[in-house]
C-alpha atoms as a PDB file:
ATOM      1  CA  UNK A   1      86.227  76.735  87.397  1.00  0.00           C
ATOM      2  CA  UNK A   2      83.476  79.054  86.163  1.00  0.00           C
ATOM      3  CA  UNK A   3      84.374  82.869  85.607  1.00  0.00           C
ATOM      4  CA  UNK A   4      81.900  83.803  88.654  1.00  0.00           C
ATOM      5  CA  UNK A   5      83.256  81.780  91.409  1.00  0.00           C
ATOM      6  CA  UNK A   6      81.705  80.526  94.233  1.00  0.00           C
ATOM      7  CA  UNK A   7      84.384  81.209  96.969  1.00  0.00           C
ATOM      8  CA  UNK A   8      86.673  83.994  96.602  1.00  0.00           C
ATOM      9  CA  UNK A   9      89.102  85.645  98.945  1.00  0.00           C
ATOM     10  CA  UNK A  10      89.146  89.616 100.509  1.00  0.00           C
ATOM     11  CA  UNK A  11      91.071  91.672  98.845  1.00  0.00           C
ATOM     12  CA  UNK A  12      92.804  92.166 102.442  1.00  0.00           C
ATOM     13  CA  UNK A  13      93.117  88.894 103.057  1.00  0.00           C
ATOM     14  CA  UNK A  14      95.311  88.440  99.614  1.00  0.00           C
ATOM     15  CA  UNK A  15      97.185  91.818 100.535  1.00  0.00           C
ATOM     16  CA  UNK A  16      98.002  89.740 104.162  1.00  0.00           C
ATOM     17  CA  UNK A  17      99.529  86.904 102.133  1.00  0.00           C
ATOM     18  CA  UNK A  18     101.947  88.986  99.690  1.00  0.00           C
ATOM     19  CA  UNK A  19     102.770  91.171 103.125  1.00  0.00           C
ATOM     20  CA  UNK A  20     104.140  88.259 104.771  1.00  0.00           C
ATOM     21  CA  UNK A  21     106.000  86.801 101.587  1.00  0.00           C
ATOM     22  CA  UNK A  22     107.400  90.229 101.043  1.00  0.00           C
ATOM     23  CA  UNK A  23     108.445  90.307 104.529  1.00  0.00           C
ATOM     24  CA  UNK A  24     110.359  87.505 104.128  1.00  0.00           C
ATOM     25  CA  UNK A  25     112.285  88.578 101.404  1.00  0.00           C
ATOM     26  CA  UNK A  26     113.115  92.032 103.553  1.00  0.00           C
ATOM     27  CA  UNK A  27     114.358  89.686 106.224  1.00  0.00           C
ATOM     28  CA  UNK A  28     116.830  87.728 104.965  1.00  0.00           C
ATOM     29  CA  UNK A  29     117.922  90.203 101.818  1.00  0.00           C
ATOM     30  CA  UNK A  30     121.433  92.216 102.535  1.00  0.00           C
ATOM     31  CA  UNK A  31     120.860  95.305 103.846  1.00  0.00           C
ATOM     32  CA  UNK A  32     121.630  98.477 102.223  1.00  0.00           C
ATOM     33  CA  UNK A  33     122.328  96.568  98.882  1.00  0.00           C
ATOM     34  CA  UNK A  34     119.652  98.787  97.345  1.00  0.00           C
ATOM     35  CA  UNK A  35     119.033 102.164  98.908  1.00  0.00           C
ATOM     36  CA  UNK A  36     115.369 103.432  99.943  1.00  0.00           C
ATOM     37  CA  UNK A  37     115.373 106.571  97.680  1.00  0.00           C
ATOM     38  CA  UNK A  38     115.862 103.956  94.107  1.00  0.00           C
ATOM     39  CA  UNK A  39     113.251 101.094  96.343  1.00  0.00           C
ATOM     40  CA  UNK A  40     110.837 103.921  96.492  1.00  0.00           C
ATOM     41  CA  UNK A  41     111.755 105.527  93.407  1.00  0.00           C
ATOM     42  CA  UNK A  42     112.815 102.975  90.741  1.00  0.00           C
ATOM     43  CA  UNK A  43     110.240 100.401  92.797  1.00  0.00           C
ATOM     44  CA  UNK A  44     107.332 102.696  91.943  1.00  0.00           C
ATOM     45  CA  UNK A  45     108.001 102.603  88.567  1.00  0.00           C
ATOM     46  CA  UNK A  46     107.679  98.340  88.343  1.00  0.00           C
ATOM     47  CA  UNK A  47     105.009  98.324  89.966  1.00  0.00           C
ATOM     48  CA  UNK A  48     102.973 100.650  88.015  1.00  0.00           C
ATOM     49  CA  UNK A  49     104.402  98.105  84.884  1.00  0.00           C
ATOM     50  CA  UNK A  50     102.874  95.264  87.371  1.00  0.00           C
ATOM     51  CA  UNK A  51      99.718  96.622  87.740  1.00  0.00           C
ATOM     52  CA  UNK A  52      99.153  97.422  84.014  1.00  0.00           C
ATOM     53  CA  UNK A  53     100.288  93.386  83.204  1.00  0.00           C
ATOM     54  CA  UNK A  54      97.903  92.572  85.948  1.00  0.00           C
ATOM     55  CA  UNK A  55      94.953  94.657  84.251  1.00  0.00           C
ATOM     56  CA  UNK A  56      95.755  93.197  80.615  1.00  0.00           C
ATOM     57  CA  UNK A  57      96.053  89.501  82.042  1.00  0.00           C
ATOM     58  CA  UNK A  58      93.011  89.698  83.947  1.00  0.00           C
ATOM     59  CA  UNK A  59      91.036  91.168  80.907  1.00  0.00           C
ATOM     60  CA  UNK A  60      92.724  88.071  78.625  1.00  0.00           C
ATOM     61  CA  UNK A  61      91.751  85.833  80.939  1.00  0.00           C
ATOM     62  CA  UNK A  62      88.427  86.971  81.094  1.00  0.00           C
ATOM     63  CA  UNK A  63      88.320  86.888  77.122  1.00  0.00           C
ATOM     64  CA  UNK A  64      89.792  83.510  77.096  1.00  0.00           C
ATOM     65  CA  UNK A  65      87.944  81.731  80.138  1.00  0.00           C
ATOM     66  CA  UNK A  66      91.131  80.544  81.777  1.00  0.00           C
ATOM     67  CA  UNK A  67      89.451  79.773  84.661  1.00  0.00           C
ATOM     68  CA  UNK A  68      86.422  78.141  83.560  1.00  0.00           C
ATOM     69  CA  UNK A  69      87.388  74.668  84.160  1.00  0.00           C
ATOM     70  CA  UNK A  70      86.525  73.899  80.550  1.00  0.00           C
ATOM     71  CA  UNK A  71      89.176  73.788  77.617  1.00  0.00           C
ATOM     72  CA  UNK A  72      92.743  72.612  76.717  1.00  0.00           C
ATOM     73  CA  UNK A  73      93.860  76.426  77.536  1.00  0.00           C
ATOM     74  CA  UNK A  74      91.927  76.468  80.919  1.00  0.00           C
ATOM     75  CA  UNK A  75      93.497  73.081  81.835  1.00  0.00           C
ATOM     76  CA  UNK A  76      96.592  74.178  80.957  1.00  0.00           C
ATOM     77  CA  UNK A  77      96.528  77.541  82.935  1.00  0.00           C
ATOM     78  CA  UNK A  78      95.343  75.722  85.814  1.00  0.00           C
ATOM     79  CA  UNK A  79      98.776  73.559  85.716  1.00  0.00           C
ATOM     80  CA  UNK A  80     100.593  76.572  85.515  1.00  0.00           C
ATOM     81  CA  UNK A  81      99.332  78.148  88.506  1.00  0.00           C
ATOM     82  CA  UNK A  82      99.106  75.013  90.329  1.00  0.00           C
ATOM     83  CA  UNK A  83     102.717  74.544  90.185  1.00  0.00           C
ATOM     84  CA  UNK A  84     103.280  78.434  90.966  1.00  0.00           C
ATOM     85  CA  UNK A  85     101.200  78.368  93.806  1.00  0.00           C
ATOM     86  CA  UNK A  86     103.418  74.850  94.339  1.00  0.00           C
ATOM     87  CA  UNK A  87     106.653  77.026  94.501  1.00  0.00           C
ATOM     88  CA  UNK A  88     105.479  79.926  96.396  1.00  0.00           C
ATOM     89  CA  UNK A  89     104.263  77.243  99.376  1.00  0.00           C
ATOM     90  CA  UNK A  90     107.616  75.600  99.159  1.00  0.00           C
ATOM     91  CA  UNK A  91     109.234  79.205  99.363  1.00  0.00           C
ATOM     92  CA  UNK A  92     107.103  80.173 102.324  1.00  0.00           C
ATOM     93  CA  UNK A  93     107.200  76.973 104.416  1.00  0.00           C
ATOM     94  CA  UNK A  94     111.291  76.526 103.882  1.00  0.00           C
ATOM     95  CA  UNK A  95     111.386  81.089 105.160  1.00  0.00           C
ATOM     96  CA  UNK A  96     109.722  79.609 107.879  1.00  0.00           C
ATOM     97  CA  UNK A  97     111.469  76.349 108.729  1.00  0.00           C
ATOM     98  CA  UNK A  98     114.818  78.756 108.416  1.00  0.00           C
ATOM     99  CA  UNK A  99     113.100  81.528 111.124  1.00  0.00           C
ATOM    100  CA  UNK A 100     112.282  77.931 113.504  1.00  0.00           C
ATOM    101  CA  UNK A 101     115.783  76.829 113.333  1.00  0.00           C
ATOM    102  CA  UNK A 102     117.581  80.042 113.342  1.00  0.00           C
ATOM    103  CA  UNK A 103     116.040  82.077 115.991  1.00  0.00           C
ATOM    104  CA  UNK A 104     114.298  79.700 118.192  1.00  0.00           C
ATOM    105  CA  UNK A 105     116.378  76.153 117.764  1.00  0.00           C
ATOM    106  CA  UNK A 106     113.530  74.207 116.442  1.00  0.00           C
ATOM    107  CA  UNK A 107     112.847  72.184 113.776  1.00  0.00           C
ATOM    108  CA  UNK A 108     109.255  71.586 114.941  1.00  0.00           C
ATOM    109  CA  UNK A 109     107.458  73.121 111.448  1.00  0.00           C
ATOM    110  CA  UNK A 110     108.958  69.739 109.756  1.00  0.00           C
ATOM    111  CA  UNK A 111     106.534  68.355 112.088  1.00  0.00           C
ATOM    112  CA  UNK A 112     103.701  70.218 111.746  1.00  0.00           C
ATOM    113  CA  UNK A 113     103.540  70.891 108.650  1.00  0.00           C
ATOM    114  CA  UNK A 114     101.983  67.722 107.196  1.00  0.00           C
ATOM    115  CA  UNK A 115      99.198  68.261 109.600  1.00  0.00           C
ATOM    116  CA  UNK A 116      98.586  71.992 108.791  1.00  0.00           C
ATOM    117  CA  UNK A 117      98.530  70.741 105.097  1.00  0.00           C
ATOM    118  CA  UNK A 118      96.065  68.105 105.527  1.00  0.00           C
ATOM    119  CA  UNK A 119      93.660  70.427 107.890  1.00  0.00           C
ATOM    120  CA  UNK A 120      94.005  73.799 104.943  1.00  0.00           C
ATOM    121  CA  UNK A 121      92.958  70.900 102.284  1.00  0.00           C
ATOM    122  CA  UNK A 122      89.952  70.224 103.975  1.00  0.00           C
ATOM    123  CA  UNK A 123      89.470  74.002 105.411  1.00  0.00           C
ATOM    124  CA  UNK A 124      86.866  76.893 103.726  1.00  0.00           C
ATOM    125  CA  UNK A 125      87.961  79.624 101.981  1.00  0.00           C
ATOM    126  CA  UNK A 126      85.182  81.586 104.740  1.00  0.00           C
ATOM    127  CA  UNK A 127      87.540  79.870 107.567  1.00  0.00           C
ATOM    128  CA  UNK A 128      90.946  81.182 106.064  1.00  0.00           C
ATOM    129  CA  UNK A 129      89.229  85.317 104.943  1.00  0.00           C
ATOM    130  CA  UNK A 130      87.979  85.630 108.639  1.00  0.00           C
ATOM    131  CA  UNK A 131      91.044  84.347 110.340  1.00  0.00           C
ATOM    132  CA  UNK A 132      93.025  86.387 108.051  1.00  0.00           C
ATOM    133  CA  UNK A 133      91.428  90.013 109.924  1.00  0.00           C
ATOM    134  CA  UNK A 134      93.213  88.200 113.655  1.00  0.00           C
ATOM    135  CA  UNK A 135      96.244  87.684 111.640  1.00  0.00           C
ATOM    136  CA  UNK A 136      96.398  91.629 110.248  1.00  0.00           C
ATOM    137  CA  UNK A 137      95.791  92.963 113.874  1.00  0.00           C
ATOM    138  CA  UNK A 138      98.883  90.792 115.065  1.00  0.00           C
ATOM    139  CA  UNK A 139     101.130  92.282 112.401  1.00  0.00           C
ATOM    140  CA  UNK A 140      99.588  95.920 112.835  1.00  0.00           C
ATOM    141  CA  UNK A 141     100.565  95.152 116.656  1.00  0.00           C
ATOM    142  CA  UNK A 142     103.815  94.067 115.614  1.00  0.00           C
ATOM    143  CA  UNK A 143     104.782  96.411 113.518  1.00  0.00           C
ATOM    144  CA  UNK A 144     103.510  99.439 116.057  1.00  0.00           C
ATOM    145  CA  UNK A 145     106.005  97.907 118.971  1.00  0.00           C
ATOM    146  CA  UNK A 146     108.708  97.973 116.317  1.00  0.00           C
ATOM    147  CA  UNK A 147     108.341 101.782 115.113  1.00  0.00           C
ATOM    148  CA  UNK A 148     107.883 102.563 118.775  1.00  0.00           C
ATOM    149  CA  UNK A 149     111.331 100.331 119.940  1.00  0.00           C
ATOM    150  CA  UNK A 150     113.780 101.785 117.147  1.00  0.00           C
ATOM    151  CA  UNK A 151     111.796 105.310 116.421  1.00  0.00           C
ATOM    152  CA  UNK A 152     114.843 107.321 118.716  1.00  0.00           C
ATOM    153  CA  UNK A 153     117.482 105.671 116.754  1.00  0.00           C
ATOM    154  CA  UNK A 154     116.149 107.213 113.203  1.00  0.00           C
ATOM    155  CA  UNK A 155     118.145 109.715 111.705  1.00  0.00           C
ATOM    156  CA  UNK A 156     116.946 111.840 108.570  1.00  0.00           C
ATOM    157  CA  UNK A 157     120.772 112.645 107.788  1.00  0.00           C
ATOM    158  CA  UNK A 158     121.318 108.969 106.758  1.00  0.00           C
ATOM    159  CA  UNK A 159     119.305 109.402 103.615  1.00  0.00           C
ATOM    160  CA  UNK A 160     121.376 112.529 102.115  1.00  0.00           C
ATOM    161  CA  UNK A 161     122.860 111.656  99.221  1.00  0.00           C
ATOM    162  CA  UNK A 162     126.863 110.585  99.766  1.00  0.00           C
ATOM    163  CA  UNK A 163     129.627 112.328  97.705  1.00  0.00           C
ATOM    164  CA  UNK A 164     129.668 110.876  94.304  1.00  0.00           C
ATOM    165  CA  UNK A 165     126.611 108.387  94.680  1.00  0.00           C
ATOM    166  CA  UNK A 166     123.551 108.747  92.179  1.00  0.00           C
ATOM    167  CA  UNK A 167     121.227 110.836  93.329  1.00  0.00           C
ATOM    168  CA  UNK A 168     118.074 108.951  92.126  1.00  0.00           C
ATOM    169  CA  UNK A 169     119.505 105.958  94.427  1.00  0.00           C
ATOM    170  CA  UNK A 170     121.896 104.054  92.072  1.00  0.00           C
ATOM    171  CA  UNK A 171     121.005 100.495  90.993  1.00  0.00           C
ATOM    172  CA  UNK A 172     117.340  99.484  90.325  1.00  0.00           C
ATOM    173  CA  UNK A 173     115.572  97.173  93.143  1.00  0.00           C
ATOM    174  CA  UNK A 174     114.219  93.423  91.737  1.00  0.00           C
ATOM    175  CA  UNK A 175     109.696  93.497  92.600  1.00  0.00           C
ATOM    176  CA  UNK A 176     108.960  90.505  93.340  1.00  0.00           C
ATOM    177  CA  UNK A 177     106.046  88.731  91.398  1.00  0.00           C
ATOM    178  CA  UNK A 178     103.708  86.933  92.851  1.00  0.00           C
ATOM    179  CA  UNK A 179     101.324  84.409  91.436  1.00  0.00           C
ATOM    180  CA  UNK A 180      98.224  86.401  93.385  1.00  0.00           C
ATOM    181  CA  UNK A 181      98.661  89.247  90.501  1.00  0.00           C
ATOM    182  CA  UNK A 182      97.522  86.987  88.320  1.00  0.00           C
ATOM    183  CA  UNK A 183      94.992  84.738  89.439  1.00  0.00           C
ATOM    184  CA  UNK A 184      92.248  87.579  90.010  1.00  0.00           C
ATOM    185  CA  UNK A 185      89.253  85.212  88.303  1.00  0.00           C
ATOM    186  CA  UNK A 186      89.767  82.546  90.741  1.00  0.00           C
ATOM    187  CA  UNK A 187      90.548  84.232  93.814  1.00  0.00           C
ATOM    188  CA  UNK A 188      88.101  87.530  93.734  1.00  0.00           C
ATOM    189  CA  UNK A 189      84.712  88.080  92.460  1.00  0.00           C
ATOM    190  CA  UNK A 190      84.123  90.321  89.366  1.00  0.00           C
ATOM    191  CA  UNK A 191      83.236  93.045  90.932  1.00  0.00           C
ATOM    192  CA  UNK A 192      86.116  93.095  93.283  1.00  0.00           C
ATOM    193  CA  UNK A 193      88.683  92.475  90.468  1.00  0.00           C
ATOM    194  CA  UNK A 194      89.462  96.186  89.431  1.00  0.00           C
ATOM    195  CA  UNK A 195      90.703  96.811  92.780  1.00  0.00           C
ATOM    196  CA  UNK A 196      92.601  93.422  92.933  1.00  0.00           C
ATOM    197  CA  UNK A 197      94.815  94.859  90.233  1.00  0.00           C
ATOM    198  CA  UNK A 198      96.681  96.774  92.416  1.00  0.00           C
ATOM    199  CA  UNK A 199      97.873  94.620  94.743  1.00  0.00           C
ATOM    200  CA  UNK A 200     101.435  94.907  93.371  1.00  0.00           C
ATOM    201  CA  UNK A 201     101.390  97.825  95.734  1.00  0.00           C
ATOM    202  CA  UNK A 202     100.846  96.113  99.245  1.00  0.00           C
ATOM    203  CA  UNK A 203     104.382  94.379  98.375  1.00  0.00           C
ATOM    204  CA  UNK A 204     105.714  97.839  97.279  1.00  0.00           C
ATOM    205  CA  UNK A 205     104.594  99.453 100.351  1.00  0.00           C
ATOM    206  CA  UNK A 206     106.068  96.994 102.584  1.00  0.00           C
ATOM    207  CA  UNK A 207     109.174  96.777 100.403  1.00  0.00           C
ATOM    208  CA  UNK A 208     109.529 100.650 100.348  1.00  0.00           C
ATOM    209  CA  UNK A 209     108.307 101.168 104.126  1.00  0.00           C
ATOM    210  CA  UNK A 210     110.976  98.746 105.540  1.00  0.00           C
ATOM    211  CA  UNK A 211     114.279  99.662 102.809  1.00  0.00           C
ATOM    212  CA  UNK A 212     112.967 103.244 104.309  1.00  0.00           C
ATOM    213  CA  UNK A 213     113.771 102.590 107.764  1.00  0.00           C
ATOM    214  CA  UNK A 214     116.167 100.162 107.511  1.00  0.00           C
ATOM    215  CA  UNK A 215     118.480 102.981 106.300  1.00  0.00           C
ATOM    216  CA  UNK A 216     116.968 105.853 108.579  1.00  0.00           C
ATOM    217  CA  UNK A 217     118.403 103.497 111.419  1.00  0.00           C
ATOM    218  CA  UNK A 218     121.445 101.954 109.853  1.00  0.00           C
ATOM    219  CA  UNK A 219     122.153 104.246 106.920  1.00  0.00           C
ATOM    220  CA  UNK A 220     123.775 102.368 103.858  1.00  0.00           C
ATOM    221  CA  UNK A 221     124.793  98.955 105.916  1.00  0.00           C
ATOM    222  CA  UNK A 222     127.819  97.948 102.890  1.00  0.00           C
ATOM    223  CA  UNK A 223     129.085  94.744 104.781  1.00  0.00           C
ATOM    224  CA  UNK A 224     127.370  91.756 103.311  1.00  0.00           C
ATOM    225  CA  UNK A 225     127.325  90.144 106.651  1.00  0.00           C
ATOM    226  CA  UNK A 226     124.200  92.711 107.468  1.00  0.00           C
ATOM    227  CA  UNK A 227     121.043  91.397 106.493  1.00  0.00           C
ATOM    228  CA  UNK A 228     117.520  93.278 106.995  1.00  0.00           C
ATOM    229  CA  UNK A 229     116.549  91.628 110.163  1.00  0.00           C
ATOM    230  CA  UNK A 230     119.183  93.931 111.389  1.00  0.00           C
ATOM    231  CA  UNK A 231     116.355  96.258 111.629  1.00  0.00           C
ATOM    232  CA  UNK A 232     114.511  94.089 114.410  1.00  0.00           C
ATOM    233  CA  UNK A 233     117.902  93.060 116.326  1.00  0.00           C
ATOM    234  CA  UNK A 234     117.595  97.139 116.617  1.00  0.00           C
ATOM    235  CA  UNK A 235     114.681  97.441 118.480  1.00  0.00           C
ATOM    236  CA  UNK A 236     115.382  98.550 122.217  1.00  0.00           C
ATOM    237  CA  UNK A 237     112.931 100.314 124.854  1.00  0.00           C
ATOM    238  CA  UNK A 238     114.738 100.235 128.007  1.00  0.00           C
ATOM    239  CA  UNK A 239     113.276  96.987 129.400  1.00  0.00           C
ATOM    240  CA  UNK A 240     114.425  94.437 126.781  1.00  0.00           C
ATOM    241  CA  UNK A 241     118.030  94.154 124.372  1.00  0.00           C
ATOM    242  CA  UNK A 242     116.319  92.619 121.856  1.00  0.00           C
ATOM    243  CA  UNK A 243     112.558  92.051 120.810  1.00  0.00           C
ATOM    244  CA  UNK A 244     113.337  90.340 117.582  1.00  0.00           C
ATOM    245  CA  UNK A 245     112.228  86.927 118.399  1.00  0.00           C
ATOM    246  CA  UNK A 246     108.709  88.040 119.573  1.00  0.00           C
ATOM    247  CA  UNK A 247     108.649  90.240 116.312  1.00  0.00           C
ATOM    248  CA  UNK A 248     109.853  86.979 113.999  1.00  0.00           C
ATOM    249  CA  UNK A 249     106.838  84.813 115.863  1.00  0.00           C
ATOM    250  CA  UNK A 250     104.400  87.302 114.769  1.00  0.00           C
ATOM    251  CA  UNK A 251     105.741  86.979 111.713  1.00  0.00           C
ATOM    252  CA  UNK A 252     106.159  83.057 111.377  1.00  0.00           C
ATOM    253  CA  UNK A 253     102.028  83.335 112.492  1.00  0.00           C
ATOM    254  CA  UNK A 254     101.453  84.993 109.489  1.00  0.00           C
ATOM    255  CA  UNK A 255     103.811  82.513 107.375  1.00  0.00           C
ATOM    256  CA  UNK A 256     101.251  79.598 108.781  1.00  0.00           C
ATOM    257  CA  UNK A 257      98.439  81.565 107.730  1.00  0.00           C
ATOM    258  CA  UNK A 258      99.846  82.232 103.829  1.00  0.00           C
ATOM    259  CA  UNK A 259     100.451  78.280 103.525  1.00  0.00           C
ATOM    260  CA  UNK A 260      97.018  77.144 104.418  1.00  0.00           C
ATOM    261  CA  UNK A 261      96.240  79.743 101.872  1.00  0.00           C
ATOM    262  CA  UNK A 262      98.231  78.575  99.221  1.00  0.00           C
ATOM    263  CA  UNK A 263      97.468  74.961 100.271  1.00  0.00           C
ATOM    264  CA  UNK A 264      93.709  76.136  99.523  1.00  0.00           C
ATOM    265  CA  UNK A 265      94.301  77.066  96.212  1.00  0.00           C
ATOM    266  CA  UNK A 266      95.853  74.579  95.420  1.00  0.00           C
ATOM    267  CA  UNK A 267      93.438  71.994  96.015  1.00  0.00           C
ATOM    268  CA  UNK A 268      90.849  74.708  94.161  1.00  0.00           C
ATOM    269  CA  UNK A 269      93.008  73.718  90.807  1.00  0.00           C
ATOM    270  CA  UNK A 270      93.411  70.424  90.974  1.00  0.00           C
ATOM    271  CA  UNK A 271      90.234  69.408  89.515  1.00  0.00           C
ATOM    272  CA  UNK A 272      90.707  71.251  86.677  1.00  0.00           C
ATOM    273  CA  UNK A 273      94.078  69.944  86.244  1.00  0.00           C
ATOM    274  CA  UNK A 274      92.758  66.403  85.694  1.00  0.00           C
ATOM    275  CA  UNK A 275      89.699  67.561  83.995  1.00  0.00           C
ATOM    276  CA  UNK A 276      86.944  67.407  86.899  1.00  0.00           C
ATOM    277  CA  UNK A 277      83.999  69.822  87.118  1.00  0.00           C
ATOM    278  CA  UNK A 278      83.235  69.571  90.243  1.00  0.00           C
ATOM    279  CA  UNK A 279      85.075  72.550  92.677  1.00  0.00           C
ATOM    280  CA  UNK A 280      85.850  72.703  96.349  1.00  0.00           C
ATOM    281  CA  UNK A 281      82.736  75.166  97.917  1.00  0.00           C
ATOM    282  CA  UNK A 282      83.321  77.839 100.671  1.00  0.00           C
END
């Protein structure tokens, strides 16, 4: 795959894909196990270290044409995303097989998932950018019913610092690492690439954001039967109990969305795995 690619993904439309993995992890994660002052705190610090290892991998891979299709060393990094990109679409589809059976009794994704497959391998990476803005104004939605549902039930008290507990937050929060970081030459143009460095951040902020008001509603949650989608089981306007299942649909949407991605690129690296020149257009 040549340095300048052809087809290349906004940078908004790679932040919507590590949103919705991040969200996952947030979901099903116990709650209170690491408290929003060391997520924010301790969480800024990785992913400053993230976005430097982005910045130095990017420039070596520049340096080293990893993606240029050509090469033992650009085959070989192509294998090595390919099966990262492999893992993070098995990750994402079993999250959202789990969120079908769980919450709405179905095991329908098993079903459509082959399909959804086969249609992303055939799909432009124009197709998947555009849908990707409908997708962000779903979430945005989403998010705004949620803030607005559990915003009476937040309590600043709930963050002051307990008798005898660290005051920087006690143990430090595992950032999750994404292959995205890393794969700058093949998913973003040149000239877009010294802003895709920082993407660590759009999984900080989400990671941060939610550990934030996951404890300003349910303060330091120590039973390990608690897990973060606590926070949505929380939400309550008057009209409904419980809006979590709309809220976890939104989110599945998204989870769709992130494996035709991933599906994508993975059928962008395949010819280079076996030594083709020839690369899938927009």
């Amino acid at each position: 795959m040549g340095q300048e690619n052809k087809y290349t993904f906004s940078l908004s439309a790679l932040g919507l894909g590590l949103v919705t993995a991040t969200l996952s992890n947030c979901f099903y994660s116990p709650a209170g196990e690491y408290s929003a002052r060391s997520t924010i705190l301790f969480g800024l610090l990785s992913t400053l270290g993230l976005v430097i290892g982005a910045g130095c991998f990017y420039l070596l891979a520049l340096k080293c044409q990893l993606f240029s299709g050509a090469g033992f060393l650009s085959r070989l990094g192509a294998w090595i995303f390919l099966g990262w990109f492999g893992m993070e679409l098995f990750r994402t589809a079993c999250a959202a097989q789990t969120v079908c059976r769980e919450h709405f009794g179905s095991n329908g994704l098993i079903a459509v998932l082959p399909i959804l497959l086969l249609v992303s391998w055939e799909m432009k990476a124009s197709a998947l950018d555009r849908s990707a803005r409908a997708v962000w104004w779903l979430l945005a939605a989403g998010a705004l019913v949620c803030l607005a549902g559990i915003g009476s039930q937040m309590h600043w008290q709930r963050l002051f610092t307990a008798e005898g507990a660290p005051v920087w937050g006690g143990r430090w929060p595992p950032i999750p690492i994404y292959p995205e970081y890393f794969a700058l030459p093949l998913l973003c143009q040149k000239k877009k690439a010294h802003q895709g460095i920082f993407l660590p951040f759009w999984s900080y902020g989400v990671q941060a954001g939610y550990a934030l008001v996951l404890d300003l509603v349910l303060g330091r949650a120590v039973s390990s039967d608690y897990q973060g989608l606590e926070l949505l089981r929380a939400w309550a306007l008057g009209y409904f109990s419980r809006l979590d299942a709309l809220l976890l649909l939104l989110w599945l949407t998204a989870a769709l969305w992130r494996i035709c991605l991933l599906a994508y690129l993975l059928r962008a690296l395949w010819p280079t795995c076996i030594g083709m020149k020839k690369n899938p257009e927009i």
